[in-house]
Protein backbone atom coordinates (compact mmCIF):
# COMPACT_ATOMS: atom_id res chain seq x y z
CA UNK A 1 115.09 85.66 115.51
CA UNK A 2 113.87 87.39 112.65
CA UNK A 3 110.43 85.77 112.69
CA UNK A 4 107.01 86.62 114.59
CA UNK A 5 105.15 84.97 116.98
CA UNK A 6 101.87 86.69 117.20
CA UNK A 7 98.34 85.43 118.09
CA UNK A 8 95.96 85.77 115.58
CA UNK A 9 92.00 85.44 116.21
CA UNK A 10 88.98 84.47 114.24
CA UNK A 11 86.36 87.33 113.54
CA UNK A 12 82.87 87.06 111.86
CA UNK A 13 81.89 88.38 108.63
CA UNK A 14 78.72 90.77 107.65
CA UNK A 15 77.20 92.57 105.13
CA UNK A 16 75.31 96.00 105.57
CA UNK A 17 74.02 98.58 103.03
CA UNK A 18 71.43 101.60 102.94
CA UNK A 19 69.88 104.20 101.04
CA UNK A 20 69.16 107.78 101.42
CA UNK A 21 68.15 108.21 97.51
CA UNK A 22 66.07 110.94 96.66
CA UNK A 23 63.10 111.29 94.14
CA UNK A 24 63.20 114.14 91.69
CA UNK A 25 60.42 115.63 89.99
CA UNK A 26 59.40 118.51 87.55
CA UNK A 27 56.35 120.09 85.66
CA UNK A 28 56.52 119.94 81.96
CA UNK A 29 54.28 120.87 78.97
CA UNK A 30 53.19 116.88 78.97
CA UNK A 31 52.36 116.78 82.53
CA UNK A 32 54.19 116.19 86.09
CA UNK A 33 56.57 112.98 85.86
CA UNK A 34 59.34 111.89 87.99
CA UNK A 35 62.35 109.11 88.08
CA UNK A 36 63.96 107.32 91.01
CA UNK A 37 66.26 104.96 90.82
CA UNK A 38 65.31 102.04 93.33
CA UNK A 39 68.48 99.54 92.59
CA UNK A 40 71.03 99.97 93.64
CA UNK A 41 70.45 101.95 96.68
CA UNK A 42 73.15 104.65 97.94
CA UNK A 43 76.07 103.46 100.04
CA UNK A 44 75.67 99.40 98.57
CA UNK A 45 78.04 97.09 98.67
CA UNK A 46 79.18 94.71 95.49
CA UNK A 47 81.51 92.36 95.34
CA UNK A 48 83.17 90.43 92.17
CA UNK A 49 82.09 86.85 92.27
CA UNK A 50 84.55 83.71 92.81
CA UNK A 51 84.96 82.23 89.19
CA UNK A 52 87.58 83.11 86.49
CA UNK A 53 87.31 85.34 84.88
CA UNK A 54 85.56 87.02 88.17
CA UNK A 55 82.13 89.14 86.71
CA UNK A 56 80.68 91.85 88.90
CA UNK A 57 77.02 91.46 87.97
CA UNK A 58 74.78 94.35 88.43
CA UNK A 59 71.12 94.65 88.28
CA UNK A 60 69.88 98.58 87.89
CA UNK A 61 66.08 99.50 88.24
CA UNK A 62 64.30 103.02 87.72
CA UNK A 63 61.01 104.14 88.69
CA UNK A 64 58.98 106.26 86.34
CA UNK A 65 55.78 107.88 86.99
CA UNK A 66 53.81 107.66 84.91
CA UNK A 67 54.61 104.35 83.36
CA UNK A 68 54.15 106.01 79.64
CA UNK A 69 57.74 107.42 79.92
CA UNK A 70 59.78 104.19 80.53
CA UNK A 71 60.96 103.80 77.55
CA UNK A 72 62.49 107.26 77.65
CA UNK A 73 64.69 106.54 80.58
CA UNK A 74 68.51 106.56 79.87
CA UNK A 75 71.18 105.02 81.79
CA UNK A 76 74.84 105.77 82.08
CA UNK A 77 76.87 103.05 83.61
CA UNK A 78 80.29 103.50 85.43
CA UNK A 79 83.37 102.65 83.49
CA UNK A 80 85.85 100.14 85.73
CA UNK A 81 89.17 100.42 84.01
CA UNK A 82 90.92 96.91 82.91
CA UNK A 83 87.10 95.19 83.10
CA UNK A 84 85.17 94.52 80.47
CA UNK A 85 81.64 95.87 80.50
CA UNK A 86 78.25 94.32 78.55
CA UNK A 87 75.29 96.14 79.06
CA UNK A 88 71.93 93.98 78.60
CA UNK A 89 70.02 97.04 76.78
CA UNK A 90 72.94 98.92 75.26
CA UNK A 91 70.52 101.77 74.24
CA UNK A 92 69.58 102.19 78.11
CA UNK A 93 66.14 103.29 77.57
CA UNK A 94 64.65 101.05 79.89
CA UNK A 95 63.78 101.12 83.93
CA UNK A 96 65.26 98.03 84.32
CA UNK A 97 68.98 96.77 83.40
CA UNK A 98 71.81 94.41 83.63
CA UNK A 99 75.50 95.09 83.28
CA UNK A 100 77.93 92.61 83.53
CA UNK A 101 81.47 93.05 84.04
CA UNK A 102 84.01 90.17 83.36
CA UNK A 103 88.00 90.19 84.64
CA UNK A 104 88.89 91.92 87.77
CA UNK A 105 91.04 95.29 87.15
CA UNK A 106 94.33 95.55 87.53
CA UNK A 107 94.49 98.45 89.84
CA UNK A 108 93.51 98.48 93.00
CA UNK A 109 92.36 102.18 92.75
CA UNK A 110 89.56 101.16 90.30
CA UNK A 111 87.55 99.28 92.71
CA UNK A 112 85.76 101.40 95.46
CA UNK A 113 83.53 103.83 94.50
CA UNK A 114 81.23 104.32 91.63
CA UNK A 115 78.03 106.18 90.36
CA UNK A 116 74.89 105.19 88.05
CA UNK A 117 72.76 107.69 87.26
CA UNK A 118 69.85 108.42 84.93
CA UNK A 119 67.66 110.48 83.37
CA UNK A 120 64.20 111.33 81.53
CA UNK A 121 63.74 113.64 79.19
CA UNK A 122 59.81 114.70 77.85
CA UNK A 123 57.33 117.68 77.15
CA UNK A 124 60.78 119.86 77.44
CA UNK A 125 61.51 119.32 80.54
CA UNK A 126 64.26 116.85 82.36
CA UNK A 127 64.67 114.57 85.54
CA UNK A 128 67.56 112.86 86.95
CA UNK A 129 68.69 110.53 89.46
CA UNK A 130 71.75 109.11 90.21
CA UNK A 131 73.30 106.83 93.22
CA UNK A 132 76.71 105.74 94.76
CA UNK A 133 77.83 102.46 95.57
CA UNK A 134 81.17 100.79 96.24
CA UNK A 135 83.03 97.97 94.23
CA UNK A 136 84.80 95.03 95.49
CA UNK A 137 87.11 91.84 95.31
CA UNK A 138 86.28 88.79 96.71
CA UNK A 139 89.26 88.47 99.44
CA UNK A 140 90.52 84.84 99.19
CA UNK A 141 90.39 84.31 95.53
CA UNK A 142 92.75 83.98 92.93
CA UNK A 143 90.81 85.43 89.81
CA UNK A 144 92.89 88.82 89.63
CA UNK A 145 95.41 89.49 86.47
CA UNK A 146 97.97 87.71 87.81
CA UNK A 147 96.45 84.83 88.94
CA UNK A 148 99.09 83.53 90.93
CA UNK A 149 98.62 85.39 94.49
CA UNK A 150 95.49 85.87 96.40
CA UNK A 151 93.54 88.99 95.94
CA UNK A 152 94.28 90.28 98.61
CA UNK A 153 97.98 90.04 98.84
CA UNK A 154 97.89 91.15 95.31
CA UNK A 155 96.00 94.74 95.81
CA UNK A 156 97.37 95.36 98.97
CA UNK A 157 100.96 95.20 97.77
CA UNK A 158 100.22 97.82 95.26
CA UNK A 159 98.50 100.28 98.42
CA UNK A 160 100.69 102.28 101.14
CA UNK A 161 100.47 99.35 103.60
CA UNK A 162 103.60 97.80 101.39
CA UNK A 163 105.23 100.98 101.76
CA UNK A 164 106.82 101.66 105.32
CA UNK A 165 108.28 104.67 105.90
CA UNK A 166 107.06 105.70 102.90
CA UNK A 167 109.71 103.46 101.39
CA UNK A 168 109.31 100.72 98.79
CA UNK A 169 110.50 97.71 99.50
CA UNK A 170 110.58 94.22 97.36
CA UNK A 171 107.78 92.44 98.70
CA UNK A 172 106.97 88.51 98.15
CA UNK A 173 104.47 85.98 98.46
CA UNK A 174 105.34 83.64 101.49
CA UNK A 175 102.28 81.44 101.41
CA UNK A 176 102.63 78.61 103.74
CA UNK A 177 105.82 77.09 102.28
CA UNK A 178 108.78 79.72 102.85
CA UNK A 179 110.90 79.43 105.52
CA UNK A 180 109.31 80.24 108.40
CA UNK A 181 105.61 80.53 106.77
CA UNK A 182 105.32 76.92 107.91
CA UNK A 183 104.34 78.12 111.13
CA UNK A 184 100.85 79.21 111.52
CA UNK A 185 101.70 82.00 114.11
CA UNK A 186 104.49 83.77 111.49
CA UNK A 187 102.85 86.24 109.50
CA UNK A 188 105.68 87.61 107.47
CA UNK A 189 109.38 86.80 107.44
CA UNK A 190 113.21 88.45 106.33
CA UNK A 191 115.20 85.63 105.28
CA UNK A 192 118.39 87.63 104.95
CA UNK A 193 120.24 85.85 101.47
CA UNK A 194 116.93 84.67 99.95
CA UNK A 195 116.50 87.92 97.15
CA UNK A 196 117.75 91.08 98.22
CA UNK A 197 116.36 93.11 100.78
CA UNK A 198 112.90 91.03 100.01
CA UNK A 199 110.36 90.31 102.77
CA UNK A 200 107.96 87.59 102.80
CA UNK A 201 104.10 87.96 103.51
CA UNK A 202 102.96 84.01 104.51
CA UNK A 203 99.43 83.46 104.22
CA UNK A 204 97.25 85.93 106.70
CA UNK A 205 93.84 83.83 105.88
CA UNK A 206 95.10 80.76 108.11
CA UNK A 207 94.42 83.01 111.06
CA UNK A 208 91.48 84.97 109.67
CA UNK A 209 93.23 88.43 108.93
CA UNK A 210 93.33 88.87 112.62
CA UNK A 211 96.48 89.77 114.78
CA UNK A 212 96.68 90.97 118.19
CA UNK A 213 99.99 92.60 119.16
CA UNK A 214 101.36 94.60 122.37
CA UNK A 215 101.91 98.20 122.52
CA UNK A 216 105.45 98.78 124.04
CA UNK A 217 107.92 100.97 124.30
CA UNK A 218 111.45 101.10 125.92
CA UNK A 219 111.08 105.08 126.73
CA UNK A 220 107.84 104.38 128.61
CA UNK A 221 107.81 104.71 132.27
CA UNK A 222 105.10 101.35 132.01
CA UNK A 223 106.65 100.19 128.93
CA UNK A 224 103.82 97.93 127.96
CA UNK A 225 100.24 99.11 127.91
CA UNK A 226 98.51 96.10 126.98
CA UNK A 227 97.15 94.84 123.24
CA UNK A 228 95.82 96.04 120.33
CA UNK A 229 94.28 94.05 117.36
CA UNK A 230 94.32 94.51 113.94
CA UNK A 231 92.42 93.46 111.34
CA UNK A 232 92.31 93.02 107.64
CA UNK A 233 95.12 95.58 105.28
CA UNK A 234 96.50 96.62 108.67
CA UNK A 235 97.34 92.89 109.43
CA UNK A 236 99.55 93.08 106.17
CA UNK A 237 100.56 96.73 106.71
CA UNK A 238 102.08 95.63 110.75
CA UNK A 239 103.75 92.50 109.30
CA UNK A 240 105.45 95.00 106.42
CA UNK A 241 106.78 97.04 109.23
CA UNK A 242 107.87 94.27 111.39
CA UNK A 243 109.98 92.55 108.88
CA UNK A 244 110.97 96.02 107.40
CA UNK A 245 112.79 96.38 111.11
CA UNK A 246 114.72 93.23 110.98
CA UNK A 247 116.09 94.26 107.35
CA UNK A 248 117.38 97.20 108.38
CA UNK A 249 119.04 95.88 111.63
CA UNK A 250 120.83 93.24 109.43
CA UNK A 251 121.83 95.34 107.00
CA UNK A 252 122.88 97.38 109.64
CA UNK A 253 124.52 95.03 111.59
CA UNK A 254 125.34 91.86 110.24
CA UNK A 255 125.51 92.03 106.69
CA UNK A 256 129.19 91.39 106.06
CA UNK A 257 130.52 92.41 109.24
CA UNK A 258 131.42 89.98 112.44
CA UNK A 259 129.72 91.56 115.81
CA UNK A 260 129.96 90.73 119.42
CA UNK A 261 125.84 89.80 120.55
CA UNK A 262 127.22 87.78 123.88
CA UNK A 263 123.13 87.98 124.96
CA UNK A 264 122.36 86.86 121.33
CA UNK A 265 119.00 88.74 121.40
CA UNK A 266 120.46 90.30 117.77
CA UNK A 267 121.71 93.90 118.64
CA UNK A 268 125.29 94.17 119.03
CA UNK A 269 126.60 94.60 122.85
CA UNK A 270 128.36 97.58 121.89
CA UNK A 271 125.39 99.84 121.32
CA UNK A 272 122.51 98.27 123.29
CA UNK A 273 123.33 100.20 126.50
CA UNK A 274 122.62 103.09 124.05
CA UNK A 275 119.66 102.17 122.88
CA UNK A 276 118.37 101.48 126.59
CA UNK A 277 119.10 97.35 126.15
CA UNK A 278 121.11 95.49 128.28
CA UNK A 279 124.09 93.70 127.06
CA UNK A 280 123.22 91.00 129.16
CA UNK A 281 120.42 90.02 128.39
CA UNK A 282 118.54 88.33 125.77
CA UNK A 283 115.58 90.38 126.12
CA UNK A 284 115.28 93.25 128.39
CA UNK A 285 111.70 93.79 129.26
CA UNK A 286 109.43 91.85 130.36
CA UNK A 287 111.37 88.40 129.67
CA UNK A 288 108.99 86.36 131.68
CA UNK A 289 105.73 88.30 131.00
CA UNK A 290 106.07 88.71 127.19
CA UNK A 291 108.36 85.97 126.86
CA UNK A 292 107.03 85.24 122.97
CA UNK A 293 108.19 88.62 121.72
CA UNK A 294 111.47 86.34 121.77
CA UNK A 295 114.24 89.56 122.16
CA UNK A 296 115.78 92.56 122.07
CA UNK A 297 116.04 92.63 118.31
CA UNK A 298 111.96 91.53 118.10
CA UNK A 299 111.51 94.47 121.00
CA UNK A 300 112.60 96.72 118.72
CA UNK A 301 110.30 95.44 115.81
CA UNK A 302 107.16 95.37 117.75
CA UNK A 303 107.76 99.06 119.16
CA UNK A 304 107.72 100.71 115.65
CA UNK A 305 104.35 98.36 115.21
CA UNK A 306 103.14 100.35 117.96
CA UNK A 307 103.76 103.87 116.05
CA UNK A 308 101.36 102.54 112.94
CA UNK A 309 98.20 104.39 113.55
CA UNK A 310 95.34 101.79 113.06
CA UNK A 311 92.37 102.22 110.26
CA UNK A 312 94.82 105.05 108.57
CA UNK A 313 94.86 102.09 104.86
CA UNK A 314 91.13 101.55 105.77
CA UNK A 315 90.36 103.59 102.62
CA UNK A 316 92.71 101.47 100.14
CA UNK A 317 91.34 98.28 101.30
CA UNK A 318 88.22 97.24 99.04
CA UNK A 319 88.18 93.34 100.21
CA UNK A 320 85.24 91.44 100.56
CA UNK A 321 85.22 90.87 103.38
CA UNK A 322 87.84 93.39 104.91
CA UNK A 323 88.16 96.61 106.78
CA UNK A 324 85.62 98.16 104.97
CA UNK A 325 83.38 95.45 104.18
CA UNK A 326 80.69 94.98 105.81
């Protein structure tokens, strides 16, 4: 009862950047020159790689005009806290370099985004350039701090998606060995007596990060409107707030205490009529027609799935691929 049977789908993957750099320029004693950086262009892209440690390896390239003034070029290079950074030509006077960073941070807020810029200085006069591009982890690896999760299950625990209600909650990894994570179609589980209050997050990448659910609602004249699908962070945000339901109905309900559930669809008779249930039966709405929402007690967890407003963790998610990658 307190599992999910959702379908989840398989969605492709692609990768899209672009620039809109600009080219400064300036008159000075020793005659018109001018920089632009060329790599990386704004709004790109750049993902850790798969080994361990994981390295982020970054190629940067300036144009100078005229060519006499490329040695005059100086770089400064983003910091990413936790990762360690090795720049090719630590003195940065060059139009083209390499910087390397090894280990993957431990905070989720350092990836996303970051700025290179530089700058010429001669006859006087100055030039700058500078561009903006976005840092991520590889999804599906293991090659964070911890090593022991995948990346993604260990950054998104640490974003708002792990909080619903604004509430933390103790949050574990389910893989595809707890309880009911053996099923492909269970995204997260409450195992009431296994930890306290802990939910389980099985693993999402069986079924591509992908999850189509229905929007209902018992105070609804039409109390289903059809599907929506998530994707990505709000995959793992939905099966948060699923689970996050069935805690608090236990601990509600059955922790300790000996109820009456005659329809056994988990809410006790007494207060279904109430809550616009019937006692009677083991799920109210649409028994036949959304049969694999499996009861009243799973009714009530999929309605508060339909209050999460989709895309609103978009901007903590820096997966590659995920919701904002490509």
């Amino acid at each position: 009862m307190v599992e999910m049977l959702w379908t989840l789908r398989l969605a492709g993957i692609f990768v899209n950047s672009r620039q809109t750099g600009t080219i400064s320029r300036v008159a000075g004693g020793q005659g018109d020159f001018s920089l632009t950086i060329t790599t990386p262009k704004n709004g790109d892209k750049l993902a850790y790689g798969l080994g361990r440690p994981g390295k982020l390896r970054l190629t940067f390239i300036a144009q100078v005009t005229p060519k006499k003034y490329a040695n005059k070029v100086r770089w400064t290079f983003p910091t990413i806290k936790g990762s360690q950074r090795k720049v090719t030509y630590p003195t940065g006077r060059k139009t083209f370099d390499r910087v390397t960073y090894t280990k993957l941070p431990p905070k989720n807020s350092a990836f996303g985004p970051k700025v290179v810029k530089a700058r010429l200085e001669a006859g006087g006069c100055r030039v700058s350039d500078q561009r903006r591009f976005y840092v991520f982890y590889p999804l599906g690896e293991r090659n964070n701090p911890a090593g022991k999760y995948p990346n993604w299950f260990y950054y998104w625990r640490q974003t708002p998606a792990a909080r619903p209600y604004g509430q933390r909650v103790r949050i574990e990894y389910g893989g595809t060995w707890f309880k009911g994570c053996k099923q492909r179609l269970v995204p997260a589980i409450f195992h009431p007596g296994w930890a306290y209050k802990t939910l389980h997050v099985c693993d999402l990448s069986r079924d591509n990060f992908r999850l189509d659910y229905p929007l209902i609602n018992r105070y609804w004249v039409n109390k289903f409107k059809g599907f929506l699908t998530a994707r990505y962070i709000d995959v793992f945000a939905l099966a948060v707030i699923h689970e996050y339901v069935h805690q608090r109905c236990y601990h509600a309900w059955r922790a300790g205490k000996t109820i009456i559930d005659n329809d056994q669809d988990g809410i006790p008779d007494g207060v279904e009529l109430g809550m616009k249930f019937s006692p009677k039966k083991f799920q109210t709405y649409y028994p036949q027609k959304l049969s694999k929402i499996g009861g009243d007690e799973e009714w009530l967890a999929y309605e508060e799935m339909g209050r999460h407003n989709p895309g609103q963790f978009k901007k903590h998610d820096w997966a590659a691929p995920g919701s904002q990658w490509p």
